[in-house]
N, C-alpha and C. Protein backbone atom coordinates (compact mmCIF):
# COMPACT_ATOMS: atom_id res chain seq x y z
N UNK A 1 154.72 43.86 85.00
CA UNK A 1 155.77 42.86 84.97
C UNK A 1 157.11 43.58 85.15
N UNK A 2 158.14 42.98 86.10
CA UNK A 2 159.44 43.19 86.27
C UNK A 2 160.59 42.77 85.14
N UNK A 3 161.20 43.72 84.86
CA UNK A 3 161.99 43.18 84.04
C UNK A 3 163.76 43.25 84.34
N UNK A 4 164.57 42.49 84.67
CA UNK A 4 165.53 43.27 85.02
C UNK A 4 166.42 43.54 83.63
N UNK A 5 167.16 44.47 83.91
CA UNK A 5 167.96 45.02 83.05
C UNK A 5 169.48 44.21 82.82
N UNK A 6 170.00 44.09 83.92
CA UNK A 6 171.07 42.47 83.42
C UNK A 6 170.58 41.65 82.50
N UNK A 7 169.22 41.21 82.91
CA UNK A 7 168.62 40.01 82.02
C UNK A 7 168.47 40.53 80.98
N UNK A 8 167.50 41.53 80.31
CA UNK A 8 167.72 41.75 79.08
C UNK A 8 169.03 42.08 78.43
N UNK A 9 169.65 42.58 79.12
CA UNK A 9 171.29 42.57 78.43
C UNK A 9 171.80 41.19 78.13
N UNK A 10 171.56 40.38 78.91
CA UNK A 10 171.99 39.09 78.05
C UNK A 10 171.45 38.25 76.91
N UNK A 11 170.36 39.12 76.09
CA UNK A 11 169.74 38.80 74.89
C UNK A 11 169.40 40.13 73.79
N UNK A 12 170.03 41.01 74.58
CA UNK A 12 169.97 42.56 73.68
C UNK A 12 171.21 43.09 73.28
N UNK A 13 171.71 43.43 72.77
CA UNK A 13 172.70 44.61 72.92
C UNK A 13 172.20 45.66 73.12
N UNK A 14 172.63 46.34 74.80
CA UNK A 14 172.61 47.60 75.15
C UNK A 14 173.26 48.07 75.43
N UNK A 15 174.33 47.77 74.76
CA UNK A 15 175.96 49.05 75.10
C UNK A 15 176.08 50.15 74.37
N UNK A 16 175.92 51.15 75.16
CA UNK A 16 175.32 52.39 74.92
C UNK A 16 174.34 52.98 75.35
N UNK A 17 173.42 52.38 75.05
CA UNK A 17 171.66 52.94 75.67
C UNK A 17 171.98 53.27 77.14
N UNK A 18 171.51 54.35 77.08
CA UNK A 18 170.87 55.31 78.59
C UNK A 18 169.45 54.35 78.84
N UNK A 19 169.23 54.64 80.04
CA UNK A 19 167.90 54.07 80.53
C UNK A 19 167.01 54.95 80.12
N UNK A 20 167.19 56.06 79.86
CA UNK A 20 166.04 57.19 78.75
C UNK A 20 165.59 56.45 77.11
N UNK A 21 167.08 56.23 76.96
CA UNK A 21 166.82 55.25 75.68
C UNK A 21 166.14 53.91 75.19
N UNK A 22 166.44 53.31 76.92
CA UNK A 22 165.81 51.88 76.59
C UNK A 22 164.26 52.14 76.85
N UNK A 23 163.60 52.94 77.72
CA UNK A 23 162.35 53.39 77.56
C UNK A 23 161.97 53.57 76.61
N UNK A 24 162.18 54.71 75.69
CA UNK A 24 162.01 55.18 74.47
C UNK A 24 161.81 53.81 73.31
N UNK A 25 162.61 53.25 73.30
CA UNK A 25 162.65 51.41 72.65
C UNK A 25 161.21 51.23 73.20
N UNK A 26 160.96 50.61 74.39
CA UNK A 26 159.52 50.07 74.70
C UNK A 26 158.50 50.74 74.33
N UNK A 27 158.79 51.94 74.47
CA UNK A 27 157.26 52.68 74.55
C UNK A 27 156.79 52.73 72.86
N UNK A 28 158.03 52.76 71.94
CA UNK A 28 157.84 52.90 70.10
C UNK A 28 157.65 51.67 70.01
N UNK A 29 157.56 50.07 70.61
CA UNK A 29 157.24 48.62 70.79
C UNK A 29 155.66 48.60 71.21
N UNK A 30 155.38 50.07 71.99
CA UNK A 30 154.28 49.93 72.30
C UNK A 30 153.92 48.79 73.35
N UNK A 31 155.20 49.16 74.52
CA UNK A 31 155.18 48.60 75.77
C UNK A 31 155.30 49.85 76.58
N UNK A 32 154.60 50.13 77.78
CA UNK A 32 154.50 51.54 78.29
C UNK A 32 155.78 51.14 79.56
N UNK A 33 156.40 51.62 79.95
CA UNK A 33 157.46 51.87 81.10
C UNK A 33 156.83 52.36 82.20
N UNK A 34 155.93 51.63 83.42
CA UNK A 34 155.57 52.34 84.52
C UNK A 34 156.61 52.87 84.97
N UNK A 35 157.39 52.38 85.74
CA UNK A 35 158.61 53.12 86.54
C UNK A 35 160.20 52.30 86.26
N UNK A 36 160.68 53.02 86.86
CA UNK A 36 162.44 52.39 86.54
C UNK A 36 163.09 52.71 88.53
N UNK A 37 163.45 51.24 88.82
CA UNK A 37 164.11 51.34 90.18
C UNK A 37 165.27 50.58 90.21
N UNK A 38 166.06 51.46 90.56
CA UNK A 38 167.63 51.01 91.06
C UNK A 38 168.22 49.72 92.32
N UNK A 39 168.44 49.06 91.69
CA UNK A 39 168.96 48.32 92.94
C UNK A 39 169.87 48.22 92.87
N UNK A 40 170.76 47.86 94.63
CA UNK A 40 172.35 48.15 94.70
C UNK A 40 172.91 49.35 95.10
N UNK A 41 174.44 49.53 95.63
CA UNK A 41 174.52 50.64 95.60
C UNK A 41 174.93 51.97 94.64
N UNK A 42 175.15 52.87 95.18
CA UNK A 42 175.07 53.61 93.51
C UNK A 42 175.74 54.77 93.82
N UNK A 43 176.49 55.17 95.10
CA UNK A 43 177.46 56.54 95.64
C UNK A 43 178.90 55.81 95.40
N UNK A 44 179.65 56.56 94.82
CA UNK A 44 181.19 56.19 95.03
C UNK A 44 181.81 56.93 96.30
N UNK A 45 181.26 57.34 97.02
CA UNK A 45 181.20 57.34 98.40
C UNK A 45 181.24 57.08 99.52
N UNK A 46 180.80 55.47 99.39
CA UNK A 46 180.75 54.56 100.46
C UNK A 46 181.85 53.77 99.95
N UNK A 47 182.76 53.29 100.82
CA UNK A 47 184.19 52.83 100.54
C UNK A 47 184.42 51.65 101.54
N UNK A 48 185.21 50.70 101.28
CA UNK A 48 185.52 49.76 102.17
C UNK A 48 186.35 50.58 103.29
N UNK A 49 186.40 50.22 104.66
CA UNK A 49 187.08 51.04 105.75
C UNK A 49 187.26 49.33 106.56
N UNK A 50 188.43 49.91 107.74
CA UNK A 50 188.97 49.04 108.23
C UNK A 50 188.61 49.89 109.29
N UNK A 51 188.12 49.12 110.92
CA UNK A 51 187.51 49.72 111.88
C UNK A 51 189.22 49.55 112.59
N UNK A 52 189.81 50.40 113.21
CA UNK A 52 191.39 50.53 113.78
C UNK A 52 191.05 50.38 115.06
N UNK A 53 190.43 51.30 115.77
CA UNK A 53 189.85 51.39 116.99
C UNK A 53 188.67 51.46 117.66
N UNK A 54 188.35 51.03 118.85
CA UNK A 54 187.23 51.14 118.78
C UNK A 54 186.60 51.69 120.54
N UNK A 55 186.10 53.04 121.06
CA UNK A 55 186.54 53.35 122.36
C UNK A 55 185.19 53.79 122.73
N UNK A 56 184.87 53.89 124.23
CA UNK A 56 183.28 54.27 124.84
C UNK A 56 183.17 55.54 124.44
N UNK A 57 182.37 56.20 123.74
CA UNK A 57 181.55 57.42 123.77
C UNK A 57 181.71 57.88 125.06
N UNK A 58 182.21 58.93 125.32
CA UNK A 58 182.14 59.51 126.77
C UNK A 58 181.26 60.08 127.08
N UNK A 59 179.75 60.34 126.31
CA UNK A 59 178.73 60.89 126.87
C UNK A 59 177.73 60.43 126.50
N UNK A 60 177.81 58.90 125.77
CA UNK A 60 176.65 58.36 125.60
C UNK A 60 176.83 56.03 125.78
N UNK A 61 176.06 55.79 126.60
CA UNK A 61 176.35 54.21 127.25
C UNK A 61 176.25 53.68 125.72
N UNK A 62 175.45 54.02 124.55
CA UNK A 62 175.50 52.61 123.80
C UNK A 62 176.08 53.47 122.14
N UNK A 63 177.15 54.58 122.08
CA UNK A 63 177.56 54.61 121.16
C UNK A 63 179.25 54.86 121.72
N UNK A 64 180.12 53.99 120.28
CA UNK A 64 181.39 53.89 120.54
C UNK A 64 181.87 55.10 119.36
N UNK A 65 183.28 55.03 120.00
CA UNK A 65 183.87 56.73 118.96
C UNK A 65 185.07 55.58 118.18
N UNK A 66 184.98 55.38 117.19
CA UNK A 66 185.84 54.72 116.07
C UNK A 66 186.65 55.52 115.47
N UNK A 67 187.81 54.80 115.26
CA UNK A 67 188.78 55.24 113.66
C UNK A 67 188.83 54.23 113.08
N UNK A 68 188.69 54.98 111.70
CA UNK A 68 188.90 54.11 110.74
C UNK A 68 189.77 54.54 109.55
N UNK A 69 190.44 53.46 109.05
CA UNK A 69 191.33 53.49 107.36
C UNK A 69 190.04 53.36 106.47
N UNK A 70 190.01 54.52 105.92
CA UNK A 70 188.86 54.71 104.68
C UNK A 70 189.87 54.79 103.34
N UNK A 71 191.73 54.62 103.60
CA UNK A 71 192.05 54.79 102.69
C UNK A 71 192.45 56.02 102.11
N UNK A 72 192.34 57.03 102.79
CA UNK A 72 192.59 58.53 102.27
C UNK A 72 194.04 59.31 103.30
N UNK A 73 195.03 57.85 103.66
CA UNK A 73 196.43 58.33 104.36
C UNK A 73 196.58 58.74 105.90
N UNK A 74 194.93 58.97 106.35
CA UNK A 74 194.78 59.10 107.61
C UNK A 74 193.70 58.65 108.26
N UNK A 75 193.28 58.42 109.68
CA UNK A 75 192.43 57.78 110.22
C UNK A 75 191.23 59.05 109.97
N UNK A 76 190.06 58.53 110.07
CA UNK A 76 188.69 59.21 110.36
C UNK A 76 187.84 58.69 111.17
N UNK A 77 187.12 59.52 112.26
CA UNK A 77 186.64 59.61 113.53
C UNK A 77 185.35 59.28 112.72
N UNK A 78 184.89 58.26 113.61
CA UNK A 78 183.00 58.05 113.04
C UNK A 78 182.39 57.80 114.69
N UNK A 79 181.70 57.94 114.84
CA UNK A 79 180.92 57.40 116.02
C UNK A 79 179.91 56.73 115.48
N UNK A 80 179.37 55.32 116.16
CA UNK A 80 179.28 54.32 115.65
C UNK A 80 178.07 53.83 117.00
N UNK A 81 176.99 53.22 116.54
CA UNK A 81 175.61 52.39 117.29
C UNK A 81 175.77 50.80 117.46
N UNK A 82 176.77 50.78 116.19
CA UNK A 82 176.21 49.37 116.21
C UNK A 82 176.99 48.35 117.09
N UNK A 83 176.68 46.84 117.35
CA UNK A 83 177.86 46.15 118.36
C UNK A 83 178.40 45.43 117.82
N UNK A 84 177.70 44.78 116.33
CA UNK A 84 178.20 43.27 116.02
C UNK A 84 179.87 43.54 115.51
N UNK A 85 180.61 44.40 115.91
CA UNK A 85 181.88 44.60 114.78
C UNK A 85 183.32 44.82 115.58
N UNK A 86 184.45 44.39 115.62
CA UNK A 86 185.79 44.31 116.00
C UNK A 86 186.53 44.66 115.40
N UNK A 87 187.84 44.90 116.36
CA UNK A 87 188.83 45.71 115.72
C UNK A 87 189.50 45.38 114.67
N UNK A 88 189.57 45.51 113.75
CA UNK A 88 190.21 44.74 112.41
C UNK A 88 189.05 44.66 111.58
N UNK A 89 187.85 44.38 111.57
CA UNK A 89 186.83 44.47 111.07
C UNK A 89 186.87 45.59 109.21
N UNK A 90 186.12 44.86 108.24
CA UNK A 90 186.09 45.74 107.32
C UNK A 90 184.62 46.02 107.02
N UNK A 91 184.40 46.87 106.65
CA UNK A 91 183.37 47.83 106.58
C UNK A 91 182.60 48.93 106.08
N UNK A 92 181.45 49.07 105.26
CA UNK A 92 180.97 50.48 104.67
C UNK A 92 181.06 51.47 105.24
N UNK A 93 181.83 52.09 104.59
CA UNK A 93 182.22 53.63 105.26
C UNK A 93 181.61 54.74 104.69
N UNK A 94 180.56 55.17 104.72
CA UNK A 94 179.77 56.48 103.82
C UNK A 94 180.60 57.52 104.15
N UNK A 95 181.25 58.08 103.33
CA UNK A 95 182.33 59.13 103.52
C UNK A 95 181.05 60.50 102.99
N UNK A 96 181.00 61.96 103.67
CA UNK A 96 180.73 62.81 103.24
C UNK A 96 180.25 63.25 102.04
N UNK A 97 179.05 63.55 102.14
CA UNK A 97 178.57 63.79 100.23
C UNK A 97 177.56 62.49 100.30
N UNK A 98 178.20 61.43 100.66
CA UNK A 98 177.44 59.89 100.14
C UNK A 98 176.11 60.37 99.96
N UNK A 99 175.44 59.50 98.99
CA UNK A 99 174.12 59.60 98.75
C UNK A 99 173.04 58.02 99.17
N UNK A 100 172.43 57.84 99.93
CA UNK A 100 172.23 56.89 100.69
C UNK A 100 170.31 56.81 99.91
N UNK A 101 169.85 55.46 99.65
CA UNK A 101 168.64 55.34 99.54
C UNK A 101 167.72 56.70 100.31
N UNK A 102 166.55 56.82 99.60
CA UNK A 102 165.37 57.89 100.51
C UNK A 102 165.98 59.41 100.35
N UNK A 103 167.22 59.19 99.67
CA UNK A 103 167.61 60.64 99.35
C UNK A 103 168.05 61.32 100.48
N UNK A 104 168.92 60.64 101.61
CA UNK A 104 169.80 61.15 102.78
C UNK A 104 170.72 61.14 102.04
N UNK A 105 171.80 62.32 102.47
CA UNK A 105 172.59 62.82 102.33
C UNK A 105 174.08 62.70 103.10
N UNK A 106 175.00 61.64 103.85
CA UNK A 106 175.81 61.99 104.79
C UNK A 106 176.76 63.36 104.81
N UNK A 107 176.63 63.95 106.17
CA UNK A 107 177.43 64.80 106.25
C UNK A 107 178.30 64.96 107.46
N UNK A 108 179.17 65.78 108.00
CA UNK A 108 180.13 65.53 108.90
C UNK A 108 179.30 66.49 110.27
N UNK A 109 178.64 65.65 111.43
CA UNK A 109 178.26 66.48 112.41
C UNK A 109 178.99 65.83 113.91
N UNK A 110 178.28 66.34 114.75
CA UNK A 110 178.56 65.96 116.11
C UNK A 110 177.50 65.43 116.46
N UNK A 111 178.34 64.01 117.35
CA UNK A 111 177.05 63.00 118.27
C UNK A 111 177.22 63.13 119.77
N UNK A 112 176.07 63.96 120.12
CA UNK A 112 176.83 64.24 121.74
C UNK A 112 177.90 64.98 121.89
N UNK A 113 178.39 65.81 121.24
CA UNK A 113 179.87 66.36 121.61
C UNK A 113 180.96 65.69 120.77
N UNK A 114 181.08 64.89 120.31
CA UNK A 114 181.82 64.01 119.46
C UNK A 114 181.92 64.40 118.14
N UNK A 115 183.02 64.88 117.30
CA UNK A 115 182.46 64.82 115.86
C UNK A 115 182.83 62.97 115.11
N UNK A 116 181.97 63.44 114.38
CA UNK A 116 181.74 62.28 113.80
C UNK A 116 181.75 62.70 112.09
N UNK A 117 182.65 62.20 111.24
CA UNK A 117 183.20 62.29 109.98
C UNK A 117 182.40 61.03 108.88
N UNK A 118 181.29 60.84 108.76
CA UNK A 118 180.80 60.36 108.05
C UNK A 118 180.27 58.86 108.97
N UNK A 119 179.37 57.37 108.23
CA UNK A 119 178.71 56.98 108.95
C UNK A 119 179.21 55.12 108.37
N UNK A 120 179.70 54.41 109.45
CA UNK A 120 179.49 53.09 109.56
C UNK A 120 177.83 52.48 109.16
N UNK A 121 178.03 51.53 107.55
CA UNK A 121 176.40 51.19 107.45
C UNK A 121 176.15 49.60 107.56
N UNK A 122 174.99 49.24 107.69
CA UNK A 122 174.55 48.16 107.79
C UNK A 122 173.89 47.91 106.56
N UNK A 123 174.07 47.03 105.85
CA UNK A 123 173.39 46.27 104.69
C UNK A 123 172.18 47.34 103.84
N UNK A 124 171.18 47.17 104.97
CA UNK A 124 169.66 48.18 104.33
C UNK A 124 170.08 49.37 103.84
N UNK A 125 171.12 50.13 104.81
CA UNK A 125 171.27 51.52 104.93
C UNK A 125 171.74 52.08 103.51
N UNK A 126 172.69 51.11 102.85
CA UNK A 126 173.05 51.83 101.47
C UNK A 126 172.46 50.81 100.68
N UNK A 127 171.25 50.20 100.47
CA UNK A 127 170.75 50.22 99.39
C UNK A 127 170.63 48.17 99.09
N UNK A 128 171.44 47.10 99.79
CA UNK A 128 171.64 46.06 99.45
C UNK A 128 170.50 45.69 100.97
N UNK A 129 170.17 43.85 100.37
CA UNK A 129 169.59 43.25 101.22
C UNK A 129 169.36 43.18 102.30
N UNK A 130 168.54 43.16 103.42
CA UNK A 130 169.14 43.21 104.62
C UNK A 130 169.74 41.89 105.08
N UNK A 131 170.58 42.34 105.89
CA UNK A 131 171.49 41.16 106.33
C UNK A 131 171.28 41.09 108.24
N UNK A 132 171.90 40.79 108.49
CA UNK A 132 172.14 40.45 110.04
C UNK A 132 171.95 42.24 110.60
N UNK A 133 171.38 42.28 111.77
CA UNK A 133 171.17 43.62 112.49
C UNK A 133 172.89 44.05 113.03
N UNK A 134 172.99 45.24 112.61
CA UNK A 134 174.03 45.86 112.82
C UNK A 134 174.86 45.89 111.32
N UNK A 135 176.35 46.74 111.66
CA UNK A 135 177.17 46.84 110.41
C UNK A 135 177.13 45.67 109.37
N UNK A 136 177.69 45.87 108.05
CA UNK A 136 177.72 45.00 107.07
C UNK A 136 179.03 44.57 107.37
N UNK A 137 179.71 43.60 107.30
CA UNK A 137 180.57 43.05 107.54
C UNK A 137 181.50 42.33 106.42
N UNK A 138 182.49 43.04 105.94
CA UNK A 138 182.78 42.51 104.70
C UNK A 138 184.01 41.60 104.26
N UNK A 139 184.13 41.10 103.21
CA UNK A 139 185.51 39.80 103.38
C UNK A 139 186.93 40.29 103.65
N UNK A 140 187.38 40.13 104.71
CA UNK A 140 189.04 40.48 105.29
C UNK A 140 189.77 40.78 104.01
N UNK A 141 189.36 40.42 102.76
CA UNK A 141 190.28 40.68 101.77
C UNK A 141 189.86 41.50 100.64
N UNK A 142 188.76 42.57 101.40
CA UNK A 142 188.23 43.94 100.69
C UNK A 142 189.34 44.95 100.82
N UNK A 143 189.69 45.47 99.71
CA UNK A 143 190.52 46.35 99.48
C UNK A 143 189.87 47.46 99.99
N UNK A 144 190.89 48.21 101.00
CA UNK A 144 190.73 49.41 101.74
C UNK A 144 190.46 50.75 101.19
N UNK A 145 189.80 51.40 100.77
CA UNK A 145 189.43 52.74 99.71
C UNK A 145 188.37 52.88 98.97
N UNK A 146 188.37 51.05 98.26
CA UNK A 146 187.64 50.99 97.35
C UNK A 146 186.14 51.18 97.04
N UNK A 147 185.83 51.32 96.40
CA UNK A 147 184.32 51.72 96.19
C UNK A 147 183.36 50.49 96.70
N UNK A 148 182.51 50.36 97.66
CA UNK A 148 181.95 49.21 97.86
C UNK A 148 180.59 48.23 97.10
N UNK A 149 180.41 49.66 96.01
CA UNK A 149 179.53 49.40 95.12
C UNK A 149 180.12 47.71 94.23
N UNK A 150 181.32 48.10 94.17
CA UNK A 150 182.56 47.18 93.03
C UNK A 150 182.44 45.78 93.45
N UNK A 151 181.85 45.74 94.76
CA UNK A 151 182.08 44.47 95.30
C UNK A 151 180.39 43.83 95.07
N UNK A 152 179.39 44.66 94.79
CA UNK A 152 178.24 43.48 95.18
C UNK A 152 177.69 44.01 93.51
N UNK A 153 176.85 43.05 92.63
CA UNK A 153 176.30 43.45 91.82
C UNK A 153 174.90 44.78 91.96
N UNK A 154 174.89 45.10 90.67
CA UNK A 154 173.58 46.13 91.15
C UNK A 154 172.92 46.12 89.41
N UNK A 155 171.91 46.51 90.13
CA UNK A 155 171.20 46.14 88.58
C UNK A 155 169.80 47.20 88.74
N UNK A 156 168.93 47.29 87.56
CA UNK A 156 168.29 48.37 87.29
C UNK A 156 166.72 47.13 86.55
N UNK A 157 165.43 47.57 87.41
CA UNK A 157 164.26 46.79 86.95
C UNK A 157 163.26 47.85 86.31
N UNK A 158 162.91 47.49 85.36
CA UNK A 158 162.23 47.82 84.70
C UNK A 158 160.35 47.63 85.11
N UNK A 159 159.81 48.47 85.10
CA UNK A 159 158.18 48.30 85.55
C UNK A 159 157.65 48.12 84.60
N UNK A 160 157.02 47.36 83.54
CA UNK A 160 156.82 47.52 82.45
C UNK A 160 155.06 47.00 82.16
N UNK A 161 154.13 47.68 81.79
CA UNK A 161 152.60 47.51 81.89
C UNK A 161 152.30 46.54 80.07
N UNK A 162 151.99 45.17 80.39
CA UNK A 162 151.85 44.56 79.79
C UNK A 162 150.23 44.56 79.24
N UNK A 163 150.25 44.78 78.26
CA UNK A 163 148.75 44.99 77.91
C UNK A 163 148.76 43.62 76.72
N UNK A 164 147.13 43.47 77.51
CA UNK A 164 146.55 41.56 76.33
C UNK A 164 146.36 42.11 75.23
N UNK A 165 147.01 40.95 74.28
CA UNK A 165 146.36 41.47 72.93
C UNK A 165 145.04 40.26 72.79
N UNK A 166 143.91 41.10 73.27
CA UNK A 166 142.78 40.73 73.07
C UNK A 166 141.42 40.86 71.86
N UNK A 167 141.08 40.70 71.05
CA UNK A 167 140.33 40.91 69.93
C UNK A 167 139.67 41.56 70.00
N UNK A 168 138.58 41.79 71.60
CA UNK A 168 137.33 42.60 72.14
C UNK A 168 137.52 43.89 72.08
């Protein structure tokens, strides 16, 4: 059985408890904890960005070379796959370091000759629902810098192995 962890917070007090702790609770209840999975995102890394520009890859037909306001006083170069997105557009910006589901790592390389300073994501890519194919597309009135985690809820489920209390 799934349990989410919002939900029990709204009939527990767990302010304080580590998720080491709230295990520890079940398992002395003599409820065993199969696994514990994260949902949402979870890098302060990925930041709202404003797409500024947007120009042909000069050595490749279906990727464009972007700048973007990530908020840090100057533009940053991303090269970019996806089509659904325009200039003015706001957007997940995995800035360097980010830690992305599956345990990828973003880092700053070259696409084709291009450098490219971290990665424009689409919905799946950091961790939320999937949405429409291509970038996540976010409300014109996402603050530019900000952590994009801040904007969608995220929550933590519990695996929890329910055993019958049976007489036999």
């Amino acid at each position: 059985m799934n349990v989410s962890l919002n939900w029990l917070a709204t009939h527990l007090d767990l302010s304080g408890k580590s998720i080491k702790e709230i295990d520890d609770l079940f398992t002395f209840a003599g409820v065993e904890v199969e696994g514990i999975v994260s949902k949402g995102i979870s890098s302060e890394k990925i930041v709202v960005a404003q797409i500024m520009e947007a120009v042909q890859h000069p050595n490749a037909d279906k990727l464009k070379v972007t700048q973007v306001d990530a908020g840090e006083g100057q533009l940053r170069q991303i090269v970019c796959g996806a089509r659904n997105y325009k200039v003015g557009d706001k957007v997940p910006c995995c800035l360097p370091g980010a830690e992305l589901p599956g345990g990828f790592t973003i880092g700053e390389t070259k696409m084709r000759g291009v450098e490219s300073k971290g990665m424009l994501a689409a919905a799946s890519e950091i961790g939320l629902p999937d949405g429409e194919d291509g970038l996540l597309i976010l409300p014109p009135d996402s603050e530019i810098g900000k952590p994009v985690k801040q904007l969608f809820d995220s929550d933590t489920l519990l695996e929890l192995e329910v055993t019958p209390n049976r007489p036999d």
